[in-house]
C-alpha atoms as a PDB file:
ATOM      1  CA  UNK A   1       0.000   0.000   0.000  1.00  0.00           C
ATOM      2  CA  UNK A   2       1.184   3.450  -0.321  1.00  0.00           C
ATOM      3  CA  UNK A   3      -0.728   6.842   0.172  1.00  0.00           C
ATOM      4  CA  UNK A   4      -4.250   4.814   1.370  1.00  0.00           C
ATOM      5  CA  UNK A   5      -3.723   2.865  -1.826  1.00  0.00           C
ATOM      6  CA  UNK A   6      -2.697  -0.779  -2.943  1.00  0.00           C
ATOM      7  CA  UNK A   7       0.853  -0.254  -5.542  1.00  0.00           C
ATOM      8  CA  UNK A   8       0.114  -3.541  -6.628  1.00  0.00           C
ATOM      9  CA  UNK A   9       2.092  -5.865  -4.968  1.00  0.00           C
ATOM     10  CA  UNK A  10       3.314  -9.436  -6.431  1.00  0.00           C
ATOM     11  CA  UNK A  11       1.451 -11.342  -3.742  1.00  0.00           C
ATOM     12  CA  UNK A  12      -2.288 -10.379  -4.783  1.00  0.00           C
ATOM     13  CA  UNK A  13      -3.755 -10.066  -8.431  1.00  0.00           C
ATOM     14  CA  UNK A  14      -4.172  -7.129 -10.095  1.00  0.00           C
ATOM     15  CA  UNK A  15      -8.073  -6.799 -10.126  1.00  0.00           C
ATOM     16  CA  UNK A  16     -10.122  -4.224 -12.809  1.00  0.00           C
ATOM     17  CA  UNK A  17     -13.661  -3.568 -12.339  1.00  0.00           C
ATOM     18  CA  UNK A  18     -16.595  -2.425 -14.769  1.00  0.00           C
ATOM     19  CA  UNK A  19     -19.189  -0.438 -12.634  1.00  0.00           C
ATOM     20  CA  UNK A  20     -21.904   1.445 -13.365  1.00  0.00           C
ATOM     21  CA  UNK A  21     -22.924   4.719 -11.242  1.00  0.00           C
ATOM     22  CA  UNK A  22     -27.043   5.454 -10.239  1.00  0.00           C
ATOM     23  CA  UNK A  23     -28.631   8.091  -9.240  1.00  0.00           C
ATOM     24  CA  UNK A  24     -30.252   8.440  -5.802  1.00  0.00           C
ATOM     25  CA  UNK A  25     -33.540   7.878  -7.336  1.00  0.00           C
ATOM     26  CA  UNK A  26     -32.426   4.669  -9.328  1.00  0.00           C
ATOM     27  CA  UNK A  27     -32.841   2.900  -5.846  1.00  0.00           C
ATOM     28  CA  UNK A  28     -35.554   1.256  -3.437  1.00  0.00           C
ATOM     29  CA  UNK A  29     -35.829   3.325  -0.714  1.00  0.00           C
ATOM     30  CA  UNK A  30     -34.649   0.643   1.691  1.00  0.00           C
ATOM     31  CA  UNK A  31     -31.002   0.679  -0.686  1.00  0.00           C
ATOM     32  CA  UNK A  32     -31.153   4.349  -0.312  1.00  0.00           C
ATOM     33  CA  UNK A  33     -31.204   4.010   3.380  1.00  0.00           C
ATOM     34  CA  UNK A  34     -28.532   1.531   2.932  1.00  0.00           C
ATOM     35  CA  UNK A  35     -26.276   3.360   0.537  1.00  0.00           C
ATOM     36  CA  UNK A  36     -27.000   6.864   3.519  1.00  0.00           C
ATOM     37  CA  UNK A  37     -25.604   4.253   6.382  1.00  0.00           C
ATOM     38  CA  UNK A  38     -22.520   3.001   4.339  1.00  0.00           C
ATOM     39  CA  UNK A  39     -21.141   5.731   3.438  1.00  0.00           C
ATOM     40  CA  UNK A  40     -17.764   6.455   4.607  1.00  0.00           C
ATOM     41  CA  UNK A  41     -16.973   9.634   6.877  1.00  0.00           C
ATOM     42  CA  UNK A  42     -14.179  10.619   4.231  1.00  0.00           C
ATOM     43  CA  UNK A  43     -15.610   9.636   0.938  1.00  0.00           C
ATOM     44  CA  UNK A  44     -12.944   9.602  -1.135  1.00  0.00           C
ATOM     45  CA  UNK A  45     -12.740   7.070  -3.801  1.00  0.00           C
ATOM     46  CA  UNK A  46      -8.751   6.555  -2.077  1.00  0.00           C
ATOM     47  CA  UNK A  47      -9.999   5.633   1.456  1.00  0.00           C
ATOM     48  CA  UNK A  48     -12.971   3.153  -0.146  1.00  0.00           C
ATOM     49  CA  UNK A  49     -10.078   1.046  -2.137  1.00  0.00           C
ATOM     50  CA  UNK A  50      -8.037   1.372   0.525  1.00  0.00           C
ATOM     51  CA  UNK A  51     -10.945   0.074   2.763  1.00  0.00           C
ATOM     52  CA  UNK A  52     -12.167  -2.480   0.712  1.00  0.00           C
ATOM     53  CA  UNK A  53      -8.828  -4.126   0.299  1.00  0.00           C
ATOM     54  CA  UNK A  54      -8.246  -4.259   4.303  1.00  0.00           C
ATOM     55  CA  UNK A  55     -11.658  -5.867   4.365  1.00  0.00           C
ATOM     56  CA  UNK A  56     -10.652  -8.360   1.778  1.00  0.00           C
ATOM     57  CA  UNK A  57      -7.409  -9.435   3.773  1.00  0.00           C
ATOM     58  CA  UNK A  58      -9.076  -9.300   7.162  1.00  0.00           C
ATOM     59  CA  UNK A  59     -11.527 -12.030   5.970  1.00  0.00           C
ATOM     60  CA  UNK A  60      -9.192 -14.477   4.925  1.00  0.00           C
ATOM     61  CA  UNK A  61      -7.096 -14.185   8.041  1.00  0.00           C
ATOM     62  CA  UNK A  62     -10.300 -14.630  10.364  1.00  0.00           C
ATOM     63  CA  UNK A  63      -9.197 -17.551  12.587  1.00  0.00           C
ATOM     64  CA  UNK A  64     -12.679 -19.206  12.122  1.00  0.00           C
ATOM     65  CA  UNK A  65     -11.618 -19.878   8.518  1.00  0.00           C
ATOM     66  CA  UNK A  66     -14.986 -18.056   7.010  1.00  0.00           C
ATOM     67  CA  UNK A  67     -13.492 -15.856   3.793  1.00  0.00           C
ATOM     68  CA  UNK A  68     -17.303 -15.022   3.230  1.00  0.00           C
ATOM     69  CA  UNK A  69     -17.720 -11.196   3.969  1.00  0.00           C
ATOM     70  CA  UNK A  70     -21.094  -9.687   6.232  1.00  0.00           C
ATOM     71  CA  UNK A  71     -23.061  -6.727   5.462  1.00  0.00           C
ATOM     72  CA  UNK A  72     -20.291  -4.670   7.600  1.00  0.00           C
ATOM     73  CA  UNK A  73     -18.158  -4.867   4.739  1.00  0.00           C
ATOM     74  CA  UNK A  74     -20.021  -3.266   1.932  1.00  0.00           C
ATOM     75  CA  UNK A  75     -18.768   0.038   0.452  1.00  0.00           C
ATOM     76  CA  UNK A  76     -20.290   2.913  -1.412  1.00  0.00           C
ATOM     77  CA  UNK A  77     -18.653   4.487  -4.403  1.00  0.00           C
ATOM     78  CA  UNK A  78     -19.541   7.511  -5.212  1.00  0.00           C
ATOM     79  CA  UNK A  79     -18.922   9.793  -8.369  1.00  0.00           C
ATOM     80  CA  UNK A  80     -19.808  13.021  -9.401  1.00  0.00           C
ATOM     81  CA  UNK A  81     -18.772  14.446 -13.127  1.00  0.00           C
ATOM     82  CA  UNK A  82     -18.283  17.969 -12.477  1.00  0.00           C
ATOM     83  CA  UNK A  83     -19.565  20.237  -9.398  1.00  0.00           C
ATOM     84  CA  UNK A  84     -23.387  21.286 -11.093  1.00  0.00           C
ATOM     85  CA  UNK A  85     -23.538  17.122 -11.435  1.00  0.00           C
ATOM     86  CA  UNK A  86     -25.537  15.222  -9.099  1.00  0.00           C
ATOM     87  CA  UNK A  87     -23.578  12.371  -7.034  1.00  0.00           C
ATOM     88  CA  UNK A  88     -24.190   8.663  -8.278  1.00  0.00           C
ATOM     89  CA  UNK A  89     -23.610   6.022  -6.486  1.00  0.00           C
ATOM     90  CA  UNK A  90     -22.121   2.260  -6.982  1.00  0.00           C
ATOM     91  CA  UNK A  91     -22.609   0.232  -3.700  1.00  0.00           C
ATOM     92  CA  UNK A  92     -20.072  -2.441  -3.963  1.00  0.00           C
ATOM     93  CA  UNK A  93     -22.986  -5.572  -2.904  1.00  0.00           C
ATOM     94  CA  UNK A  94     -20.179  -7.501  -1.651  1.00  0.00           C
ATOM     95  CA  UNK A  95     -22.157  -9.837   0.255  1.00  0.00           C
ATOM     96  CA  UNK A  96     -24.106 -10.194  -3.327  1.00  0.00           C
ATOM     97  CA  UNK A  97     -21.553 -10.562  -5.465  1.00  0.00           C
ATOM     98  CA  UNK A  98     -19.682 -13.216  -3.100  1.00  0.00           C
ATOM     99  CA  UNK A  99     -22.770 -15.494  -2.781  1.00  0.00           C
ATOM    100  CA  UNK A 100     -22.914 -15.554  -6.266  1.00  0.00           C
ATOM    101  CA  UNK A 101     -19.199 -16.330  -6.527  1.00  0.00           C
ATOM    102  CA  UNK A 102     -19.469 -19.306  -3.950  1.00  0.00           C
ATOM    103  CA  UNK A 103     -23.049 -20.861  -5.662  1.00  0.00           C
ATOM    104  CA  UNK A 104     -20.680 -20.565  -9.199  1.00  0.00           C
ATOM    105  CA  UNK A 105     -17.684 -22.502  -7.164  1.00  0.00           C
ATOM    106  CA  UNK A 106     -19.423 -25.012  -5.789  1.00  0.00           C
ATOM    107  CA  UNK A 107     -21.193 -26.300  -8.796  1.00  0.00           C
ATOM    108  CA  UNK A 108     -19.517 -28.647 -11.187  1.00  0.00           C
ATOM    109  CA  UNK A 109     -15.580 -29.516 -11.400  1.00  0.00           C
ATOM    110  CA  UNK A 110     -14.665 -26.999  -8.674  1.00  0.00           C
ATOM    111  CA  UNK A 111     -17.274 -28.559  -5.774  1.00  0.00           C
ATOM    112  CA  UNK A 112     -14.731 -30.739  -4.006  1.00  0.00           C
ATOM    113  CA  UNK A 113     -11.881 -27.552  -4.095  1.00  0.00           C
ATOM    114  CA  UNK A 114     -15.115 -25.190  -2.961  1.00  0.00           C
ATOM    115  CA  UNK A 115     -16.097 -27.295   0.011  1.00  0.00           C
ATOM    116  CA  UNK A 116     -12.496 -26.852   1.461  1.00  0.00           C
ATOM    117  CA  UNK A 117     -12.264 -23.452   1.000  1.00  0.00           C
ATOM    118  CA  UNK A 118     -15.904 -22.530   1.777  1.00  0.00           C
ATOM    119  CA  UNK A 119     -17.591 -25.513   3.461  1.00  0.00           C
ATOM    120  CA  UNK A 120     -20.952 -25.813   3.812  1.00  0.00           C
ATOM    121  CA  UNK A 121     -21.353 -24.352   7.605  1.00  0.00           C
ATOM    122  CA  UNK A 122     -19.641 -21.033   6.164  1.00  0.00           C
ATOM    123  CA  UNK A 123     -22.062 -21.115   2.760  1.00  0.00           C
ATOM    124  CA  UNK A 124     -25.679 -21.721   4.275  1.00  0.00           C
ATOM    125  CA  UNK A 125     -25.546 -18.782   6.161  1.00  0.00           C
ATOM    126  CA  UNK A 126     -23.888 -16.518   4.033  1.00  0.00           C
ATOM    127  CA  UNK A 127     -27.007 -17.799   1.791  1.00  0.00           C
ATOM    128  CA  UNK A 128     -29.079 -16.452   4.576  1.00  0.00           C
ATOM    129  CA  UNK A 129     -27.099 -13.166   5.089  1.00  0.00           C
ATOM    130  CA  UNK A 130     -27.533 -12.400   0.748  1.00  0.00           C
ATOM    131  CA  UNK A 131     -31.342 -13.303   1.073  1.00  0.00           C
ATOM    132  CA  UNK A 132     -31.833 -10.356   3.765  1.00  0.00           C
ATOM    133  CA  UNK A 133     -29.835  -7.620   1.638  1.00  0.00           C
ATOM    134  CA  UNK A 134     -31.975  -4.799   1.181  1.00  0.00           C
ATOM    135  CA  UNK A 135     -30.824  -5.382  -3.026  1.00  0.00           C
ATOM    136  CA  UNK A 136     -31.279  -8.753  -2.889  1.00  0.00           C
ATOM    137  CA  UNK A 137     -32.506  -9.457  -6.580  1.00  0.00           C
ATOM    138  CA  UNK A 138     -31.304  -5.597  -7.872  1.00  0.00           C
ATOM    139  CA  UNK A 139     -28.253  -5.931 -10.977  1.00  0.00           C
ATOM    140  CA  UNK A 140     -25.237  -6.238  -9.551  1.00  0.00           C
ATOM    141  CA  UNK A 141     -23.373  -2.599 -10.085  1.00  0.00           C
ATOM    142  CA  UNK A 142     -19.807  -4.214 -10.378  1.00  0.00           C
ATOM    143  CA  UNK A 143     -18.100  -6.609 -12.138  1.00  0.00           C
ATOM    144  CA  UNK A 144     -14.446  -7.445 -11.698  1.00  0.00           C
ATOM    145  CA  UNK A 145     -11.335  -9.537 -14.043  1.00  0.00           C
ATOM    146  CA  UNK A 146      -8.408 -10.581 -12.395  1.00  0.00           C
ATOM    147  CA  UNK A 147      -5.544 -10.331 -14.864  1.00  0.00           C
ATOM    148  CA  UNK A 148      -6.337  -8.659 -17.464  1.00  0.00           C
ATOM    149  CA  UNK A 149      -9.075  -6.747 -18.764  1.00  0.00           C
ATOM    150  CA  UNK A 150     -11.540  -8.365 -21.303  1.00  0.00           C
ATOM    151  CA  UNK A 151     -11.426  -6.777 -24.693  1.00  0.00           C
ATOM    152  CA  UNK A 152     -15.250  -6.738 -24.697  1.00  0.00           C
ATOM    153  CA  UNK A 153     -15.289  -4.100 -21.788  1.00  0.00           C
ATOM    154  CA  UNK A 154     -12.876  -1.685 -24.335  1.00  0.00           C
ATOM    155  CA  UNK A 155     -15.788  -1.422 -26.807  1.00  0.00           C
ATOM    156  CA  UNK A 156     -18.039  -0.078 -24.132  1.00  0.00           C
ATOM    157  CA  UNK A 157     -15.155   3.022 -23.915  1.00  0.00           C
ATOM    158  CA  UNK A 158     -13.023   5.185 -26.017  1.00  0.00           C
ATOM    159  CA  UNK A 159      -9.625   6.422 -25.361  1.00  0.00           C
ATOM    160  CA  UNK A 160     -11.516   9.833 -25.694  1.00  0.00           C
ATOM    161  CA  UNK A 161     -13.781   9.643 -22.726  1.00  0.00           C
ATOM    162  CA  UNK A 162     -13.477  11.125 -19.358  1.00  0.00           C
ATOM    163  CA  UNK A 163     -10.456   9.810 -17.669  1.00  0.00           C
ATOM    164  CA  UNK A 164      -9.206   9.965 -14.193  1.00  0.00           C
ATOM    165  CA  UNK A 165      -5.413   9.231 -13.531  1.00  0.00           C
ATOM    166  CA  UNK A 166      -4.319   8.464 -10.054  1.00  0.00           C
ATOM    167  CA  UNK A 167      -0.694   8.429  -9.286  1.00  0.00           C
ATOM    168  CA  UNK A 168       1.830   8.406  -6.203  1.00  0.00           C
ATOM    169  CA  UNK A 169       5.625   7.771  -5.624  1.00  0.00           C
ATOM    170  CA  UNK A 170       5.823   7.905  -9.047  1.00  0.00           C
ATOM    171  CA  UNK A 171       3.223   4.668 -10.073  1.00  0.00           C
ATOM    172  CA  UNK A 172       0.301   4.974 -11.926  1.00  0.00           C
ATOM    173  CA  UNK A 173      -2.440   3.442  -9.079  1.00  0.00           C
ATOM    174  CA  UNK A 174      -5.241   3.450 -11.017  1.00  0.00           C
ATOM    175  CA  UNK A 175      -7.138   4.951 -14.455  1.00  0.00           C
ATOM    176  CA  UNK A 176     -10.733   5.309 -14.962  1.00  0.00           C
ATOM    177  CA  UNK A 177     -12.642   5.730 -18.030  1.00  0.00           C
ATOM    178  CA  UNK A 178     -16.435   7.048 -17.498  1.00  0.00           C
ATOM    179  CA  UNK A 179     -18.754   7.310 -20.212  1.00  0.00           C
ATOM    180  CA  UNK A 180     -22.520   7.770 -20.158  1.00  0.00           C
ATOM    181  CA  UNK A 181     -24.343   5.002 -20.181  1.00  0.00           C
ATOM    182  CA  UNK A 182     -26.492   5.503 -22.744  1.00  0.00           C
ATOM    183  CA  UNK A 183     -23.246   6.053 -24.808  1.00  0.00           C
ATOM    184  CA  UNK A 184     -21.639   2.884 -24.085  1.00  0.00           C
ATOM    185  CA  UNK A 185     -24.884   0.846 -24.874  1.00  0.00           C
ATOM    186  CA  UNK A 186     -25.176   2.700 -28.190  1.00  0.00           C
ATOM    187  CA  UNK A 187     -21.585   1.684 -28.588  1.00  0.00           C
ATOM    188  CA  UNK A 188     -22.308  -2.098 -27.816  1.00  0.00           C
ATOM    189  CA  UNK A 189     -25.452  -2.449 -29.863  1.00  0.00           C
ATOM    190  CA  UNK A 190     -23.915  -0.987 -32.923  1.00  0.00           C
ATOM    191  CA  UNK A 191     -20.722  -3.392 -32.671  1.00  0.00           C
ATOM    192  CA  UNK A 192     -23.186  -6.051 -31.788  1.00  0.00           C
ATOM    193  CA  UNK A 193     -25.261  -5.496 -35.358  1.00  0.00           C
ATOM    194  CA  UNK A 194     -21.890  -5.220 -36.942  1.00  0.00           C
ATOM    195  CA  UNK A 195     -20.484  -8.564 -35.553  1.00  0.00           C
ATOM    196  CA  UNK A 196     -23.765 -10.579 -36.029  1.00  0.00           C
ATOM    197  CA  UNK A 197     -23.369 -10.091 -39.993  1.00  0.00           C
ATOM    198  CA  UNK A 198     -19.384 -10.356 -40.225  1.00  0.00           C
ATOM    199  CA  UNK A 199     -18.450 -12.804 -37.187  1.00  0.00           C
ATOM    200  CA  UNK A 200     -21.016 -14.209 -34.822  1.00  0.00           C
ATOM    201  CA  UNK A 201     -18.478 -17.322 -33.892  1.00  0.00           C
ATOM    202  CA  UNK A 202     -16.172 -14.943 -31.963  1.00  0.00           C
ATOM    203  CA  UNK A 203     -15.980 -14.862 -28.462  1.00  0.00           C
ATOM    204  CA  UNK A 204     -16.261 -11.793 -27.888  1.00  0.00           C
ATOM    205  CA  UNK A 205     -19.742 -10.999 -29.436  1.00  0.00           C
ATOM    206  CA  UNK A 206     -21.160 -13.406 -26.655  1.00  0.00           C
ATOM    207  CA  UNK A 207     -19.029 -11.804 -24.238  1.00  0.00           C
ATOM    208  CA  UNK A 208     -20.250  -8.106 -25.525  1.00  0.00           C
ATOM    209  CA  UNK A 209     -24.223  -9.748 -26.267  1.00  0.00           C
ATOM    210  CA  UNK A 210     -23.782 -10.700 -21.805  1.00  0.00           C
ATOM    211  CA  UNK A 211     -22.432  -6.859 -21.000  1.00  0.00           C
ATOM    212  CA  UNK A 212     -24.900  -5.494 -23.052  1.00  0.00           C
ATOM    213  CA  UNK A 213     -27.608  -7.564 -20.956  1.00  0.00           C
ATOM    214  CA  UNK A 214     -26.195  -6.726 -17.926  1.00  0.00           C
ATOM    215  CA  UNK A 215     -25.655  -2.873 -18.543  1.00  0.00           C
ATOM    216  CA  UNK A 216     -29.205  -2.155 -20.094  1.00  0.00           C
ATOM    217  CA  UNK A 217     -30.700  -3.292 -16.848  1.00  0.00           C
ATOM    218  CA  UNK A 218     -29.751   0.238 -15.007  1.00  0.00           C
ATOM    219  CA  UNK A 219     -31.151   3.567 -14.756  1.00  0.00           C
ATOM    220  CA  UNK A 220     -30.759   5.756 -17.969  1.00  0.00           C
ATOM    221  CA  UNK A 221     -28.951   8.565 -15.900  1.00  0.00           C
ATOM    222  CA  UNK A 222     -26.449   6.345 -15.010  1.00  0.00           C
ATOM    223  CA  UNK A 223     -22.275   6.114 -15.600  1.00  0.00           C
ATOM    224  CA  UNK A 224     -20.318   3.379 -16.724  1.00  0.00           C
ATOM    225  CA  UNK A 225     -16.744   3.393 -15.467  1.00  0.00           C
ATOM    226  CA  UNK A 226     -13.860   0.751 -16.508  1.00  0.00           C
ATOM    227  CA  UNK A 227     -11.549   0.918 -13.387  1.00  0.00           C
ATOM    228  CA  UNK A 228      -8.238  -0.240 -14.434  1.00  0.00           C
ATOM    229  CA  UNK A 229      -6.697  -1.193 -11.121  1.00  0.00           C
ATOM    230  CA  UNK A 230      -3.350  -1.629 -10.279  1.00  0.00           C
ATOM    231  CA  UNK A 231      -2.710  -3.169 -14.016  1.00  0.00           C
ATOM    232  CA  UNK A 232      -2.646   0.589 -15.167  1.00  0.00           C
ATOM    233  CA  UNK A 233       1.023   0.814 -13.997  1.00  0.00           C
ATOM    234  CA  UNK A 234       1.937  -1.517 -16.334  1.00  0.00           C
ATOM    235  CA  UNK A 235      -0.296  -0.307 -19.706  1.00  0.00           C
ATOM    236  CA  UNK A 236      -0.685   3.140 -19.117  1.00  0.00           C
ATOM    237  CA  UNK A 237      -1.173   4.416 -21.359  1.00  0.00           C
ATOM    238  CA  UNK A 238      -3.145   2.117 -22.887  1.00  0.00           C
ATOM    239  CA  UNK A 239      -4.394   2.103 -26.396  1.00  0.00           C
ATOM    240  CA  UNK A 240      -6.536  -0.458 -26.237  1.00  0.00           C
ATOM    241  CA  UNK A 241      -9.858   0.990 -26.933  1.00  0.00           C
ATOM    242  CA  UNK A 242      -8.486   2.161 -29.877  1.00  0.00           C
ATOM    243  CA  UNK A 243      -6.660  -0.928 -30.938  1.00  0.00           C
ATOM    244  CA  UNK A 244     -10.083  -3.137 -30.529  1.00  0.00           C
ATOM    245  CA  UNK A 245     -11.867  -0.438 -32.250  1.00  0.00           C
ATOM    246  CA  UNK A 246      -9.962  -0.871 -35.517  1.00  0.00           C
ATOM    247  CA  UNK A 247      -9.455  -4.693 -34.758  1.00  0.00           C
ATOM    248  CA  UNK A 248     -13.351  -4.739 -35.604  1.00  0.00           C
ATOM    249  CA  UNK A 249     -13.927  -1.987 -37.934  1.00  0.00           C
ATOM    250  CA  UNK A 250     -10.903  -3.967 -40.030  1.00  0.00           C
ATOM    251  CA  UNK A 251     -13.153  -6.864 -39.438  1.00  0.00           C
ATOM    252  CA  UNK A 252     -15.950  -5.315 -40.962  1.00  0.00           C
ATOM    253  CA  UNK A 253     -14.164  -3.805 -44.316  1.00  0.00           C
ATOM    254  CA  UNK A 254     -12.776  -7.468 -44.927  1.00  0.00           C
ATOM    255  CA  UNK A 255      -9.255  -6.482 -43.927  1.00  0.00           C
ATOM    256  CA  UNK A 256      -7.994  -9.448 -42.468  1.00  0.00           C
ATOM    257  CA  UNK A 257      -4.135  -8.007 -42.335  1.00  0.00           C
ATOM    258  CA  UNK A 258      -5.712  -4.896 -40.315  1.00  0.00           C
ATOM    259  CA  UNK A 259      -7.564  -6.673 -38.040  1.00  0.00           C
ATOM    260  CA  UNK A 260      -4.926  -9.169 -36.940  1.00  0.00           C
ATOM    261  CA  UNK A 261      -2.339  -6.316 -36.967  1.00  0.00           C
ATOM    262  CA  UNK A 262      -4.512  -4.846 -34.252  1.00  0.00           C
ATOM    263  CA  UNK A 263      -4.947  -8.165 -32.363  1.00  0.00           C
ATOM    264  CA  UNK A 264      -0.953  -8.290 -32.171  1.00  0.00           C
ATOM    265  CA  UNK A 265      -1.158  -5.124 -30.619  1.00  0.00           C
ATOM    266  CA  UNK A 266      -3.416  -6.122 -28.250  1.00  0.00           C
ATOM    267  CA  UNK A 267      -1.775  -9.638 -27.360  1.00  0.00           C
ATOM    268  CA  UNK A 268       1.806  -7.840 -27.249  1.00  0.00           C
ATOM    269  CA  UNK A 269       0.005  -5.713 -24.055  1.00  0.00           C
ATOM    270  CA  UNK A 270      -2.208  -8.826 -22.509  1.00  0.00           C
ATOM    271  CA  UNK A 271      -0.731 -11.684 -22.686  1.00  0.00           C
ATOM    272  CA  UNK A 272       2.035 -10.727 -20.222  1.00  0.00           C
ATOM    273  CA  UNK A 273      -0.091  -9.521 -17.791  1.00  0.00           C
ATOM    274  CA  UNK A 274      -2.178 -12.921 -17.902  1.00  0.00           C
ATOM    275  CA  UNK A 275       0.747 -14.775 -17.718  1.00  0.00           C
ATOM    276  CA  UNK A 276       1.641 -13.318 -14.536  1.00  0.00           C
ATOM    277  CA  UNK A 277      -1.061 -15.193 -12.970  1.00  0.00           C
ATOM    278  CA  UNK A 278       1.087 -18.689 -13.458  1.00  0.00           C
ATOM    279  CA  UNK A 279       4.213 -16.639 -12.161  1.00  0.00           C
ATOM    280  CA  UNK A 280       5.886 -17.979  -8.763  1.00  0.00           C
END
């Protein structure tokens, strides 16, 4: 950590996150009472990261071995575009997001592994504790990639939008692109139109087809943000909006060379980073 903020250490992965920002009025009143109680006294999007990571590490250090987090533990981003903007808001639905995680690792291949690392008298009542959340059944405002950022996130952002760079002691901590939502779902359905004609076997039209699901779900007031995590110090800055951009618009024209020049691009920038998920 350095100045409230993780530097991105070789013992934990780098971690981005795709959120999307509400307005106040986008909630239930009982999240809006929520959101009012969570709140931190400084509000700074520093101090939440800062918090949410010593949450993260005090869980899996709890001598009762439960890495399964409690209302307690949820955080409220909040974002505000310029000072006539209202504030929007991105609860973090921890307790959410990890129920969903542990139903996803105990199913299949992974049950055996899951059942060691969250047995069944940690996952019942975490069950329990998800069922009570006051946005139990809302979308889920956050999703996160270890690793590596998807390319099908890029498409929902260009290297033009509003961008927030956070540095100290000379490391880039974080950058965040924000772009209206209504923007980024224009953005998707046009690429997705474009893709269904020229390549509907790529992976990435069912990964874009799944964001696009997710995102047009939320309030049309609301912000999209790609938080780049700790992975900015080593791409920024990053050109990959722009590379996956002309990846598909090559696509499109029937430029083969173009689009797998792009790809390179891409893969020169990624695959590193993924690979340092296999490093000792």
């Amino acid at each position: 950590m350095g100045n409230g903020l993780y530097l991105g250490g070789t013992s934990l992965p780098f971690v981005s996150s795709l959120r999307v920002f509400s307005p106040m009025q986008a909630f239930m009143a009982k999240q809006q009472r929520y959101i009012e109680e969570h709140l931190l006294p400084d509000q700074s999007r520093p101090a939440v990261d800062c918090q949410e990571l010593l949450d993260s590490l005090a869980r899996v250090t709890r001598p009762s071995g439960d890495p399964l987090p409690t209302g307690t533990a949820d955080r409220i981003r909040t974002l505000q575009l310029d000072p006539d903007s209202p504030v929007l808001y991105a609860p973090n639905q921890t307790v959410l997001r990890s129920f969903t995680a542990a139903l996803e690792f105990h199913r299949g291949a992974t049950h055996t592994l899951a059942t060691m690392l969250v047995p069944e008298k940690f996952y019942e009542p975490h069950q329990r504790r998800a069922e009570a959340m006051p946005d139990h059944g809302a979308p889920v405002h956050t999703r996160i990639s270890t690793w590596g950022i998807p390319f099908s996130w890029f498409i929902l952002v260009h290297e033009t939008d509003r961008m927030e760079v956070e540095e100290a002691e000379g490391r880039v901590l974080t950058v965040r692109l924000q772009v209206p939502l209504r923007t980024a779902l224009q953005r998707a359905e046009s690429t997705l139109a474009m893709l269904e004609v020229t390549a509907p076997e790529l992976d990435v039209y069912e990964e874009l087809d799944r964001l696009h699901g997710w995102a047009k779900d939320f309030h049309r007031n609301s912000v999209l943000e790609l938080d780049y995590g700790p992975v900015a110090d080593r791409v920024y800055p990053d050109e990959s909006p722009m590379d996956v951009r002309l990846g598909l618009e090559c696509l499109a024209e029937g430029d083969l060379t173009g689009a797998a020049a792009a790809y390179r691009r891409l893969a020169s920038r990624w695959i590193p980073i993924r690979q340092l998920a296999r490093a000792s």
